[in-house]
C-alpha atoms as a PDB file:
ATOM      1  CA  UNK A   1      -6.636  19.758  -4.706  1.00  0.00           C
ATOM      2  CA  UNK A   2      -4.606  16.725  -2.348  1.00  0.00           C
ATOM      3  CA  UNK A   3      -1.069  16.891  -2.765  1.00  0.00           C
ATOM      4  CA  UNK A   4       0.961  14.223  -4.816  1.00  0.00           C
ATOM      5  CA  UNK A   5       2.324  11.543  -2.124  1.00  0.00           C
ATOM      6  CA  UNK A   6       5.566  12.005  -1.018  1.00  0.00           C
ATOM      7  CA  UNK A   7       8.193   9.485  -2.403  1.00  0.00           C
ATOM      8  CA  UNK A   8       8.547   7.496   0.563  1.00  0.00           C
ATOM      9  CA  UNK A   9       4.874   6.722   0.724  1.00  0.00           C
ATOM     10  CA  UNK A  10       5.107   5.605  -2.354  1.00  0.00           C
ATOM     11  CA  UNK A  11       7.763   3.116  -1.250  1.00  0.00           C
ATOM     12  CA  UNK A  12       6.124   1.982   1.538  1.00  0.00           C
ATOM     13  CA  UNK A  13       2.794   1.473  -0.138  1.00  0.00           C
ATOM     14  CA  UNK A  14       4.685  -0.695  -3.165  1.00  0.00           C
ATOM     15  CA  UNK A  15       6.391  -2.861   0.312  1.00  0.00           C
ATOM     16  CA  UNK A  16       3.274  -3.640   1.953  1.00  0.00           C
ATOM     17  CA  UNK A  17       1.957  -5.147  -1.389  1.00  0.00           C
ATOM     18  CA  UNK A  18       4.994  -7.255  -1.778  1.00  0.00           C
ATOM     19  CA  UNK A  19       4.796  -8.554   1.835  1.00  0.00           C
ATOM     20  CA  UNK A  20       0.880  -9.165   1.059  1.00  0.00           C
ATOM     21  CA  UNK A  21       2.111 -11.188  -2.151  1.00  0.00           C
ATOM     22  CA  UNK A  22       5.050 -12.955  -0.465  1.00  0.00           C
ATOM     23  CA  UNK A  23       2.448 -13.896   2.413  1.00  0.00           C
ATOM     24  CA  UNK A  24       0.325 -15.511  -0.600  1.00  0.00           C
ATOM     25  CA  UNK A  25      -2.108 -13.208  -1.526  1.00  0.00           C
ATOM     26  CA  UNK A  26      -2.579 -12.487  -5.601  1.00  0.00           C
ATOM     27  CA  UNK A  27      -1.492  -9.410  -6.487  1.00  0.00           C
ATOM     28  CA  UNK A  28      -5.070  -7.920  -7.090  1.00  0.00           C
ATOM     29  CA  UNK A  29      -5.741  -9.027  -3.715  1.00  0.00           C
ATOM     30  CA  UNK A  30      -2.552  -7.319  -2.220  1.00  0.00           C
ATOM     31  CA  UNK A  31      -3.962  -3.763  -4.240  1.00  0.00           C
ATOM     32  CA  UNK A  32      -7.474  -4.301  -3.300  1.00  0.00           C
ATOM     33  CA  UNK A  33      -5.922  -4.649   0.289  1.00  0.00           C
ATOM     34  CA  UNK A  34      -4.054  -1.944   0.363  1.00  0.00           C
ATOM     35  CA  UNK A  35      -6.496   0.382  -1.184  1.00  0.00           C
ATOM     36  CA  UNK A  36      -9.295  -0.890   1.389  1.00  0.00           C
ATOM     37  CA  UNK A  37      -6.858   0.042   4.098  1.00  0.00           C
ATOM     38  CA  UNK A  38      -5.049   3.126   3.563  1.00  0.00           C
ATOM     39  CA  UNK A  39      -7.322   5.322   5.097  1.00  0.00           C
ATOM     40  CA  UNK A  40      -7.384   3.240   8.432  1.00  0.00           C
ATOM     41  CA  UNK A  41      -3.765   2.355   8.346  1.00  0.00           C
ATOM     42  CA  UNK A  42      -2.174   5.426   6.925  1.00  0.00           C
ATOM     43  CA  UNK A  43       1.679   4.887   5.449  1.00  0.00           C
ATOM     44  CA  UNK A  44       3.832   6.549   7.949  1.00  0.00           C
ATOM     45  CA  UNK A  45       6.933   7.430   6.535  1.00  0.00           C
END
């Protein structure tokens, strides 16, 4: 069973998406982003 992330994962995930929106991108684009790229570009927190 994976472990729940850690808080400050959470953070940083919820940051990229706003810089993704405040760079222009919808906000389903910003999630679909960030989900399509988590695995490459893992949250380091």
């Amino acid at each position: 069973m994976a472990k729940p992330p850690e808080p400050e994962a959470i953070v940083a995930k919820r940051r990229h998406v706003d810089v993704l929106i405040s760079q222009g991108q919808s906000l389903s684009e910003a999630i679909r982003h960030r989900r399509e790229f988590s695995d490459v570009f893992p949250v380091v927190a």
